[in-house]
Protein backbone atom coordinates (compact mmCIF):
# COMPACT_ATOMS: atom_id res chain seq x y z
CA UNK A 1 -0.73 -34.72 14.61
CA UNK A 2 1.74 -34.13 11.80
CA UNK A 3 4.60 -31.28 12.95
CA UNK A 4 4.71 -28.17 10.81
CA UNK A 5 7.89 -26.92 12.11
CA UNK A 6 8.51 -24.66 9.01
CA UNK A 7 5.05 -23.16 9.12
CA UNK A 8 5.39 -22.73 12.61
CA UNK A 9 8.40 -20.75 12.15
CA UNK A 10 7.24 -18.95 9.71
CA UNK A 11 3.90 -18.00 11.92
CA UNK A 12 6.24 -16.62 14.37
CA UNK A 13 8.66 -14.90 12.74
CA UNK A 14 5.89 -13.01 10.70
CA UNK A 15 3.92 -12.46 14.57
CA UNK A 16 7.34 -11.31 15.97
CA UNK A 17 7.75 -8.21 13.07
CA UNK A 18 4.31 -7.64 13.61
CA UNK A 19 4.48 -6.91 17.10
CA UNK A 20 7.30 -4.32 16.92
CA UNK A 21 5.60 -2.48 13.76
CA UNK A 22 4.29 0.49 16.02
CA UNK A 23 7.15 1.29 17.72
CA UNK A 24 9.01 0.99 14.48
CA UNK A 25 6.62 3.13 12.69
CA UNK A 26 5.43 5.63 15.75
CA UNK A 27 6.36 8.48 14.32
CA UNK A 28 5.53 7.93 10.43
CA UNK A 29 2.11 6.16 11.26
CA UNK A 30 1.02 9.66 13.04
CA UNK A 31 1.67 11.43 9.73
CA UNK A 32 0.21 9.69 7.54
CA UNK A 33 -3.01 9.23 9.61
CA UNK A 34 -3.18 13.31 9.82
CA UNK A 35 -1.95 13.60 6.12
CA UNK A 36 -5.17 11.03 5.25
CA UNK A 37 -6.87 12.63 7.84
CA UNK A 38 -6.32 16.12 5.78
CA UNK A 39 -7.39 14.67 2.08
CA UNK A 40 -10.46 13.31 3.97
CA UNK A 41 -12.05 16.64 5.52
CA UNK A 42 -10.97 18.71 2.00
CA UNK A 43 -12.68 16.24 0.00
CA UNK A 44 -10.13 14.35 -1.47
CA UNK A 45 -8.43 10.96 -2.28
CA UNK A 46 -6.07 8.16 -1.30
CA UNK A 47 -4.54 7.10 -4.49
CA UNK A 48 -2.47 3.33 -4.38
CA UNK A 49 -0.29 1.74 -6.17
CA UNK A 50 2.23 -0.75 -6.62
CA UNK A 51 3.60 -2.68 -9.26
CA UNK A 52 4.31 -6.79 -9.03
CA UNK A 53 2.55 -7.87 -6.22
CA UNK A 54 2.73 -4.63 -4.20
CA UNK A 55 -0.10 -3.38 -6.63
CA UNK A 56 -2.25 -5.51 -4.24
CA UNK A 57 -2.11 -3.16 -1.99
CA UNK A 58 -4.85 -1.34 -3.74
CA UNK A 59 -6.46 -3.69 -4.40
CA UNK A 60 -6.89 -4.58 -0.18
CA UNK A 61 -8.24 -1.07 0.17
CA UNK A 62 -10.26 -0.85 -2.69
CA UNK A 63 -14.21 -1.59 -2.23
CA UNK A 64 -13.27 -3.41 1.10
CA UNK A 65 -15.60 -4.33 4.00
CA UNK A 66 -14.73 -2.02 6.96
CA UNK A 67 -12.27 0.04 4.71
CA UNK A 68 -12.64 3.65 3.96
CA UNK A 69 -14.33 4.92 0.83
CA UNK A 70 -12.38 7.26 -0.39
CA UNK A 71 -9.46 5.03 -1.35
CA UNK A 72 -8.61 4.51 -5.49
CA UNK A 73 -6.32 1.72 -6.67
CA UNK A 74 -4.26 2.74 -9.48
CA UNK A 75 -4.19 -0.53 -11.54
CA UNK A 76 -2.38 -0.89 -15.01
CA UNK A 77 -2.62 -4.43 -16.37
CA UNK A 78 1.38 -4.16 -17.70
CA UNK A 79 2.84 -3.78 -14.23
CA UNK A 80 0.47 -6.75 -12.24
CA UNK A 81 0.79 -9.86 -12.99
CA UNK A 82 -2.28 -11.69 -14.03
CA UNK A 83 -1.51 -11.23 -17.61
CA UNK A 84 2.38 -11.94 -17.96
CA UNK A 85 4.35 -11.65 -14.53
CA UNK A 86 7.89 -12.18 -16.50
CA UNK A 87 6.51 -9.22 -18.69
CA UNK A 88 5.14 -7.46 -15.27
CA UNK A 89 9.10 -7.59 -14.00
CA UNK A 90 10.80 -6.23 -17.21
CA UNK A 91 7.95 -3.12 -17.12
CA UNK A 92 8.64 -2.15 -13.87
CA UNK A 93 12.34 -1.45 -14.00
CA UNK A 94 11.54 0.73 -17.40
CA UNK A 95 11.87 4.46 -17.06
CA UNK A 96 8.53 6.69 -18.87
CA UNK A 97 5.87 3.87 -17.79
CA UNK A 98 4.63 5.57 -14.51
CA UNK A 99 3.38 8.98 -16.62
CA UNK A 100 1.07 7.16 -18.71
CA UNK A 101 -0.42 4.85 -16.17
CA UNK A 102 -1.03 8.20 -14.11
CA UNK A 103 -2.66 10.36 -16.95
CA UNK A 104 -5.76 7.61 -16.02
CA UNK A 105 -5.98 9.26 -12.53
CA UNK A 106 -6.50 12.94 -11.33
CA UNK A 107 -4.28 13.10 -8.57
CA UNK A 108 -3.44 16.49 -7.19
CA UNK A 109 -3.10 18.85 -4.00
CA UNK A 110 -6.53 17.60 -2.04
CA UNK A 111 -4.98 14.15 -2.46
CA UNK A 112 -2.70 11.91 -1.06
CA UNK A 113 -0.76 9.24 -2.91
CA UNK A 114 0.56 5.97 -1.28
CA UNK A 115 2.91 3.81 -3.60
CA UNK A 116 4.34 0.14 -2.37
CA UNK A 117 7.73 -1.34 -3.31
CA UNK A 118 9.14 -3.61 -1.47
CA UNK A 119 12.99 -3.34 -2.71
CA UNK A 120 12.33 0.52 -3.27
CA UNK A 121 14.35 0.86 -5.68
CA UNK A 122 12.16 -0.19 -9.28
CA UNK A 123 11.89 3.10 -11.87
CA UNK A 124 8.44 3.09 -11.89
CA UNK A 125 7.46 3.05 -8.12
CA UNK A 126 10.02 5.96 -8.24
CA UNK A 127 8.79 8.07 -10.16
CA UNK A 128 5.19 7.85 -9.70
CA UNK A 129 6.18 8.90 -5.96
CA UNK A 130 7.67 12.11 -8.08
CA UNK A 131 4.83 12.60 -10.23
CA UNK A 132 2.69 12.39 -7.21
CA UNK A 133 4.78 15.14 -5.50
CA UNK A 134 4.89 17.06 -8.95
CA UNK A 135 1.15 17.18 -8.63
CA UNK A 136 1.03 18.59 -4.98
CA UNK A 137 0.07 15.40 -3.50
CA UNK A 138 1.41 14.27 -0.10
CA UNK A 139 3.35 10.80 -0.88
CA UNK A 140 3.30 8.00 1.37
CA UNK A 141 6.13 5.25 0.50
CA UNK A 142 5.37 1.58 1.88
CA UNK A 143 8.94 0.14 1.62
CA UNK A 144 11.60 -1.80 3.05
CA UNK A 145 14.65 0.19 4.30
CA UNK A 146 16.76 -2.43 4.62
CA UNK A 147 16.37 -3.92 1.69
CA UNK A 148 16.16 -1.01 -0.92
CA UNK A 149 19.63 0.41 0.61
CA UNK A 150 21.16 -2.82 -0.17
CA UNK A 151 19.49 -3.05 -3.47
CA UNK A 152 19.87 0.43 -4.71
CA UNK A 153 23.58 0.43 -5.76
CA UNK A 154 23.55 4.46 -6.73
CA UNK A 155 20.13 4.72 -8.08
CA UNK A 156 17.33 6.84 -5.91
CA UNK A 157 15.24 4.85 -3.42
CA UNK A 158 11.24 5.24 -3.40
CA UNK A 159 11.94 6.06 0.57
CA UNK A 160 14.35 9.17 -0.66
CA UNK A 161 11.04 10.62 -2.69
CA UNK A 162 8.10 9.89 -0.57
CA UNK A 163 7.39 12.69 2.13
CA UNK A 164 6.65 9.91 4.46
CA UNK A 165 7.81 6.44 4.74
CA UNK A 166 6.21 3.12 6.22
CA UNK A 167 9.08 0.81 6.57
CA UNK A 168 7.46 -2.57 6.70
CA UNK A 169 10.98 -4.31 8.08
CA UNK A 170 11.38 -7.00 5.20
CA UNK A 171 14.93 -7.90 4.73
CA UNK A 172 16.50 -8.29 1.63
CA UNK A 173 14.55 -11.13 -0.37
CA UNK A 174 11.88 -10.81 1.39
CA UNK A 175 11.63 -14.37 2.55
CA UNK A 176 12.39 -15.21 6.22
CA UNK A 177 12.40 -18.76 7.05
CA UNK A 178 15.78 -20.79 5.89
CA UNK A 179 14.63 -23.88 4.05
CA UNK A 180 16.65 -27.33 5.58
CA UNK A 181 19.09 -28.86 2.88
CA UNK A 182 18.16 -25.68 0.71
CA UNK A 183 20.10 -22.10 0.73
CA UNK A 184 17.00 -20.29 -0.75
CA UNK A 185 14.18 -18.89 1.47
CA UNK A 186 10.90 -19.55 2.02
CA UNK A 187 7.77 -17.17 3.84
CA UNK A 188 7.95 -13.72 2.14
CA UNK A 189 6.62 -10.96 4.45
CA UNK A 190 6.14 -7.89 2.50
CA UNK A 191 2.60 -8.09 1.58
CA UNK A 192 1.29 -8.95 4.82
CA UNK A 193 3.06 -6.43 6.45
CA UNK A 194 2.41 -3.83 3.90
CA UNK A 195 -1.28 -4.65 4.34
CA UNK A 196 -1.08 -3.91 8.22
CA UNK A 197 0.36 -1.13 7.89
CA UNK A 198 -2.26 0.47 5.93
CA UNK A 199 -5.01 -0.76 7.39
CA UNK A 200 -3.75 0.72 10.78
CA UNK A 201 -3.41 4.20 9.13
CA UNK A 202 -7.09 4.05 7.52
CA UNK A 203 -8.14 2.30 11.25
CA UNK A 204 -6.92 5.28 13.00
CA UNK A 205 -7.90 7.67 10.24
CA UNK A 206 -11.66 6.66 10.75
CA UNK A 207 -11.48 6.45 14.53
CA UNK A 208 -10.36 10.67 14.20
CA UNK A 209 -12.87 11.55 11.49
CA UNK A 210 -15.75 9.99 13.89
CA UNK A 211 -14.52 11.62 17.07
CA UNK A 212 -14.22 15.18 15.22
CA UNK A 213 -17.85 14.91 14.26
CA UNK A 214 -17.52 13.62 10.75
CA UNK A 215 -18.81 10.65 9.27
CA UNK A 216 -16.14 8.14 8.72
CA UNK A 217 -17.01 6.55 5.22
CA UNK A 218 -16.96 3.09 5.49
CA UNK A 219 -17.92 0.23 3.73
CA UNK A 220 -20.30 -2.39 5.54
CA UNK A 221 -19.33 -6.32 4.80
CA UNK A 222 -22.21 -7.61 1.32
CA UNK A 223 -23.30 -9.59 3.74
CA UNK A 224 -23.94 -7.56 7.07
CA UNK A 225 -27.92 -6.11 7.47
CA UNK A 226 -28.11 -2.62 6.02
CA UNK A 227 -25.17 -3.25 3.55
CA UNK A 228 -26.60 -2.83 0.32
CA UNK A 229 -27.95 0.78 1.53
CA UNK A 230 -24.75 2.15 3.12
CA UNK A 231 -22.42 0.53 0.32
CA UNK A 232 -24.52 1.93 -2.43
CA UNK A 233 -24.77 5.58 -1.06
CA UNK A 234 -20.45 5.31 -0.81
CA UNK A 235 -20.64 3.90 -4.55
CA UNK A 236 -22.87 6.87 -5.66
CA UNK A 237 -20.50 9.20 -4.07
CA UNK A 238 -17.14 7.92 -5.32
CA UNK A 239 -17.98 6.57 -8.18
CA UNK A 240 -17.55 9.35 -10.54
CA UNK A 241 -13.75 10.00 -9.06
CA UNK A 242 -12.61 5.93 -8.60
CA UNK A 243 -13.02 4.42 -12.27
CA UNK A 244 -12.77 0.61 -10.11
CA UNK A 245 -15.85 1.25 -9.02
C-alpha cells in the first residue's frame, strides 16, 4: 500500500482538535443551545452567515437531512465565491456591505443570528454581528480566538460583538500540517470544525425540544421512507420566512 503520511497527519491533527472541542467550548455550547432553544419555542429563526467560505456554514444547515428546520442561510452572491472569489475577498473587508445584504432578511428579537469568520476580524462579519444585535437578536460568533487576536492589529474582533462565541481552535492560517521542503501549510481546519460545532448545538437543541414535549423539526434524508411527507410539511411551514427554500 502506498504511505499517506501527510494525510495521515492531517487526519489526526484535525481528530485531535476535535476531541478537545467540548471541553473547550463547555460553557459557550450550553448557551447557545438554550439561546436556539429560546428562538425555537417563541417561534423564531436561526439566521447564518459567513462570507468566503465560512458562508458555507449556512449552507450545511440549510434544507439538511437530520438538521433543524428553522435554520435560514443568509447568502449574497458578492461575498461567496462561486462567482469571483478574488472579488469575494476585496467585498468582505469593505465597510456598508453587511446592511444591504441584511435588508433581504427579517431578523429581529424572536431570532437568533450566528455569523462565521474564521480570522474574526473582516468588516463585514463585524458588523452584521452588530446589526444583528441592533435588531435584538442574540448573536452567536463561530471564530477563531487565536487567530483573530493576532490578525486584528487595533480593529474590533467578530468575538468582541457576538454575545456568545464558538471558538473553533484554528490557528493563524488556518492550515495545520507543515508541508516537507515547503514553508507554507497544508490541511485547513476551520470549516470542518465550524461545521461540528454547529451541528452539536442544533443536535442538542433537538434532543431538549423533544424531551420538553415539543416536536423537534427535522428534516428526514430524500431518500429515507416517509421523507417526502415530513420534508414537505417543514417546507410549507418555513417557506414563507426562508427565501432558500
Amino acid at each position: 500500500m502506498t504511505p499517506i503520511p501527510t494525510a495521515t497527519a492531517y487526519l489526526a491533527e484535525l481528530a485531535a482538535r476535535m476531541a478537545v472541542l467540548g471541553e473547550r467550548n463547555a460553557e459557550a455550547l450550553a448557551r447557545a443551545a438554550d439561546a436556539v432553544a429560546a428562538t425555537a419555542k417563541r417561534d423564531g429563526l436561526v439566521y447564518i452567515f459567513g462570507t468566503g467560505h465560512s458562508h458555507m456554514l449556512g449552507e450545511e444547515a440549510h434544507y439538511r437531512a437530520g438538521g433543524l428546520a428553522f435554520t435560514v442561510p443568509i447568502l449574497a452572491s458578492a461575498t461567496m465565491l462561486h462567482e469571483g472569489a478574488v472579488a469575494s475577498t476585496a467585498f468582505e473587508r469593505m465597510t456598508g456591505v453587511a446592511a444591504p445584504i441584511l435588508a433581504r432578511y427579517p431578523i429581529g428579537p424572536n431570532d437568533v443570528l450566528v455569523v462565521s469568520s474564521n480570522s474574526g476580524v473582516n468588516a463585514v462579519p463585524v458588523e452584521a454581528a452588530r446589526i444583528g444585535k441592533e435588531r435584538g437578536a442574540m448573536v452567536i460568533a463561530i471564530t477563531s480566538e487565536t487567530y483573530s487576536r493576532e490578525a486584528a492589529k487595533g480593529r474590533t474582533r467578530l468575538a468582541e460583538v457576538a454575545d456568545i462565541v464558538l471558538d473553533n481552535g484554528a490557528p493563524a492560517g488556518d492550515a495545520v500540517v507543515e508541508v516537507e521542503n515547503s514553508a507554507l501549510k497544508v490541511g485547513p481546519i476551520s470549516t470542518a470544525i465550524g461545521v461540528v460545532l454547529l451541528n452539536a448545538v442544533f443536535a442538542e437543541v433537538a434532543a431538549r425540544l423533544q424531551a420538553s414535549g415539543a416536536d423537534a423539526p427535522i428534516y428526514l434524508s430524500a431518500n429515507m421512507p416517509g421523507a417526502a411527507e415530513i420534508n414537505a410539511r417543514l417546507v410549507e411551514r418555513y417557506r414563507p420566512r426562508n427565501p432558500h427554500l
